[in-house]
C-alpha atoms as a PDB file:
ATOM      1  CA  UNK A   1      13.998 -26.399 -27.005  1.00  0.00           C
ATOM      2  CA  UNK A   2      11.073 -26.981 -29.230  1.00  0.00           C
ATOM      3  CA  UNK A   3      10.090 -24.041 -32.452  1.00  0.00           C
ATOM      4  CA  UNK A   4       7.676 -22.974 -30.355  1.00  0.00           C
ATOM      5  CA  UNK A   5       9.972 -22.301 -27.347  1.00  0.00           C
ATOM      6  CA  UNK A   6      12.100 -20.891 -29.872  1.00  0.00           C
ATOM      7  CA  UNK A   7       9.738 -18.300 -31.604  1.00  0.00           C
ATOM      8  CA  UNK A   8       8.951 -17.045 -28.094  1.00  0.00           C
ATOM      9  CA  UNK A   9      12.342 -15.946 -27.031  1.00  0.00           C
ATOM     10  CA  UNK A  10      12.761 -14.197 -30.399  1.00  0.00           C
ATOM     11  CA  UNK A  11      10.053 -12.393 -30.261  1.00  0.00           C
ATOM     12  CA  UNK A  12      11.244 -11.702 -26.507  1.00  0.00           C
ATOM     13  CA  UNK A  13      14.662 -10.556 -27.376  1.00  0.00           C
ATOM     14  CA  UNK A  14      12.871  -8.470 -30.108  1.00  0.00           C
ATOM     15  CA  UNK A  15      10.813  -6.521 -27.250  1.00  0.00           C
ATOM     16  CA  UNK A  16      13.454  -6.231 -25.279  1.00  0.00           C
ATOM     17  CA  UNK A  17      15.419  -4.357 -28.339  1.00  0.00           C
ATOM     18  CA  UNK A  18      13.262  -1.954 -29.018  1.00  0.00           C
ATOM     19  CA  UNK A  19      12.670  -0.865 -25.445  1.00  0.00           C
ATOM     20  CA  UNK A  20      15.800  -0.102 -25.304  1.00  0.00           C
ATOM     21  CA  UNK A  21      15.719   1.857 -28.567  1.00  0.00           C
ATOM     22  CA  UNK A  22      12.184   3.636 -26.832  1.00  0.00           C
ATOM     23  CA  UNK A  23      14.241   4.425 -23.673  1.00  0.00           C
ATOM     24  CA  UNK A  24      15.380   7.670 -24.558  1.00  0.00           C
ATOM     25  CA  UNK A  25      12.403  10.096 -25.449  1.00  0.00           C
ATOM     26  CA  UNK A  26      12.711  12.664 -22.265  1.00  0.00           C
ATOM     27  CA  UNK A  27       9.136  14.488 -21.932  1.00  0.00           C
ATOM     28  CA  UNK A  28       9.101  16.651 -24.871  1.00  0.00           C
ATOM     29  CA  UNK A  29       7.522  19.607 -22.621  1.00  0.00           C
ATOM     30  CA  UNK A  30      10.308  19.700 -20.617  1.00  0.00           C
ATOM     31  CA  UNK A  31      12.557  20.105 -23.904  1.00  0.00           C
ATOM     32  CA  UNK A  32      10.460  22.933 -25.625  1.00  0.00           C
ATOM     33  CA  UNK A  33      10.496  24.845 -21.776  1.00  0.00           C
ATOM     34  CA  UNK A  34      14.338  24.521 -21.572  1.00  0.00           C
ATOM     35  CA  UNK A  35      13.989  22.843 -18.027  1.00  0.00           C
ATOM     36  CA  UNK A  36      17.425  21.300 -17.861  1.00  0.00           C
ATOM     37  CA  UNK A  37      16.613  20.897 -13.582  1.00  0.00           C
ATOM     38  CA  UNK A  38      13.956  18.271 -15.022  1.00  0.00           C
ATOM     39  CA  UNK A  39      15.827  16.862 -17.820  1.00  0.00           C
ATOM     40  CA  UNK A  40      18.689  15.841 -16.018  1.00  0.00           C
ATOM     41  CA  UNK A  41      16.854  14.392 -13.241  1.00  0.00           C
ATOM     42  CA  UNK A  42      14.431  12.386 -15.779  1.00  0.00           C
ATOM     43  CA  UNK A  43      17.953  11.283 -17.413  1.00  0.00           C
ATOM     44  CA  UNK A  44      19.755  10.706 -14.134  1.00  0.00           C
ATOM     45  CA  UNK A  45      16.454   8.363 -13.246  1.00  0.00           C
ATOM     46  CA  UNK A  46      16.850   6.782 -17.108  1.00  0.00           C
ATOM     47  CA  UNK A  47      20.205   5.900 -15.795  1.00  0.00           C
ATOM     48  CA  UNK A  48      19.247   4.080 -12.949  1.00  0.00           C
ATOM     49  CA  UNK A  49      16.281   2.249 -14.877  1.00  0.00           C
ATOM     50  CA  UNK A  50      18.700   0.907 -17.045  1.00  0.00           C
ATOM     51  CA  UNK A  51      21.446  -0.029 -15.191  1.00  0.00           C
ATOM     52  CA  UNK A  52      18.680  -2.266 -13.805  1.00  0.00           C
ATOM     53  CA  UNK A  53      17.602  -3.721 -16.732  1.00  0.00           C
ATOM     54  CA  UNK A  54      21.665  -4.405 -17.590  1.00  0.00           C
ATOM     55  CA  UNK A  55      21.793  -6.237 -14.318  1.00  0.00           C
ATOM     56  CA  UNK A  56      18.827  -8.172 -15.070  1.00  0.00           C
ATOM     57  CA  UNK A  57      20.202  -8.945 -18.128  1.00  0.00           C
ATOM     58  CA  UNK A  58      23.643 -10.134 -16.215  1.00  0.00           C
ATOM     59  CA  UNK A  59      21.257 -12.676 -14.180  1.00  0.00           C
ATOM     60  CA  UNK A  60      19.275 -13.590 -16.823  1.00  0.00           C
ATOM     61  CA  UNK A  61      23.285 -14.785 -18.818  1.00  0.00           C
ATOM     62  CA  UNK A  62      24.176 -16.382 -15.780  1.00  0.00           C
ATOM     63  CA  UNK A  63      20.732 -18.648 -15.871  1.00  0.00           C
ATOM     64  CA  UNK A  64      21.183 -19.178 -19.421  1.00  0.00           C
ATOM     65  CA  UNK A  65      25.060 -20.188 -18.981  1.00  0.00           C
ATOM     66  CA  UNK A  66      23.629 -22.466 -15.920  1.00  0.00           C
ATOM     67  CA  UNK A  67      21.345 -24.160 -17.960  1.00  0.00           C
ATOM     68  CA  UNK A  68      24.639 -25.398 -20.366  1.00  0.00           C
ATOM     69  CA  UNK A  69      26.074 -24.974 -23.775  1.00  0.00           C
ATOM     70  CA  UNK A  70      24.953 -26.870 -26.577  1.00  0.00           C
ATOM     71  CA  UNK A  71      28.795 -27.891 -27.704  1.00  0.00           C
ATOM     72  CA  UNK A  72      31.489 -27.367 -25.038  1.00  0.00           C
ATOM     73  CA  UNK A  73      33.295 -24.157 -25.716  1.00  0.00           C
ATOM     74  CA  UNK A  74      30.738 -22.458 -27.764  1.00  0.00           C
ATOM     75  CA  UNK A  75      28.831 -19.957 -26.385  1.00  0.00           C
ATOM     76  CA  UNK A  76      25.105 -20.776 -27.124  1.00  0.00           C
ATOM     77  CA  UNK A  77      22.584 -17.862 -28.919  1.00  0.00           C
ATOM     78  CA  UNK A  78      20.751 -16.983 -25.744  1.00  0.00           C
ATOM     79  CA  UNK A  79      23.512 -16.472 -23.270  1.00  0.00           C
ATOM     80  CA  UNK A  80      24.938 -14.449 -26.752  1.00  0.00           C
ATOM     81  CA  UNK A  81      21.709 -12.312 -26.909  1.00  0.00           C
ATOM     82  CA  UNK A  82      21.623 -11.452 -22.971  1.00  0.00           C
ATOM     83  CA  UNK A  83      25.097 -10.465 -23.279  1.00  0.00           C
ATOM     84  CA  UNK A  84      24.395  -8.167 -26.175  1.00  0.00           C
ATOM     85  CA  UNK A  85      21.191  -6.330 -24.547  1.00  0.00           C
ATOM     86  CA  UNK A  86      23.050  -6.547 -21.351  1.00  0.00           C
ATOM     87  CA  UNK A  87      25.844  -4.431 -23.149  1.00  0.00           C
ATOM     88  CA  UNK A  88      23.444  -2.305 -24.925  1.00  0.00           C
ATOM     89  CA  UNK A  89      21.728  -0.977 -21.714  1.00  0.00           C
ATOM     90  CA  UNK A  90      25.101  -0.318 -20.145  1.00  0.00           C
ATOM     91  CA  UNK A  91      25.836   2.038 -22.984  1.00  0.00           C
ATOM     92  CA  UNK A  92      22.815   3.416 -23.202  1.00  0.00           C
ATOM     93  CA  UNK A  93      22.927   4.309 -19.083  1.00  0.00           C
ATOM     94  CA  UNK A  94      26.197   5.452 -20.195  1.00  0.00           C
ATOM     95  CA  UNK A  95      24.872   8.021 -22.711  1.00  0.00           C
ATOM     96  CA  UNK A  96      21.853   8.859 -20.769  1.00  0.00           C
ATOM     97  CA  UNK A  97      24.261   9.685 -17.473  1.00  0.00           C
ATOM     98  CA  UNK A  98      26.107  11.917 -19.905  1.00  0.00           C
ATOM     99  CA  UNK A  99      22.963  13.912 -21.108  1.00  0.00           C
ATOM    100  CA  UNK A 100      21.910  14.082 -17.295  1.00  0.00           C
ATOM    101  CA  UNK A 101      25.490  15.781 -16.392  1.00  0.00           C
ATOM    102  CA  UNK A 102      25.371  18.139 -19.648  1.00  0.00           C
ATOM    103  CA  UNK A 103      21.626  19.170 -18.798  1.00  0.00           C
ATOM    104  CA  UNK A 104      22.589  19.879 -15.047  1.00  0.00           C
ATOM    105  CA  UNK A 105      25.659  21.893 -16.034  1.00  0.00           C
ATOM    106  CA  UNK A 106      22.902  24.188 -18.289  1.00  0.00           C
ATOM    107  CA  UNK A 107      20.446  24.169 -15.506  1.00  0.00           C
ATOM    108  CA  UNK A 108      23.405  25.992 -12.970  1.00  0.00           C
ATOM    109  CA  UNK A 109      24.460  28.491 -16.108  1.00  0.00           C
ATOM    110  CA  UNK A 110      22.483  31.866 -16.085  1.00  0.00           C
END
């Protein structure tokens, strides 16, 4: 892979990063109106965006592990990389699956 090749999937695996560190900003309306209904289906459908993006991620490692490793039995930096985001959305779709079940549990409390 050439510099240039290289400074592109940086700055790709940099965009990816802070999406995931953007995902969780629920609608700060429904926050300041207590609307736990809303908030834990925008975190249940947070969830579900992410577990997408995790899978993604999965296919995106298994390309990447396809394509070879530069010295046999060392994992090379981009199959490293989609396994880190690829763990990184799984926690956060942990966490926001979590907020979604404590928000639904406030919505059904008087």
């Amino acid at each position: 892979m050439n510099i240039q090749g290289n400074w592109k999937l940086v700055l790709a695996t940099t965009m990816m990063a802070l999406m995931v560190g953007c995902a969780f900003s629920p609608p700060s309306n429904m926050v300041k109106q207590n609307d736990h209904a809303r908030l834990a289906d925008w975190y249940q459908k947070e969830a579900s965006d992410l577990h997408e993006r995790a899978e993604e991620m999965r296919q995106i490692e298994k390309e990447y592990e396809f394509l070879g490793t530069p010295k046999e039995g060392h994992e090379s930096s981009l199959v490293e990389h989609a396994k880190n985001l690829r763990d990184h959305y799984n926690k956060a779709a942990e966490v926001a699956e979590k907020m979604a079940k404590a928000h639904a549990e406030q919505a059904k409390s008087p």
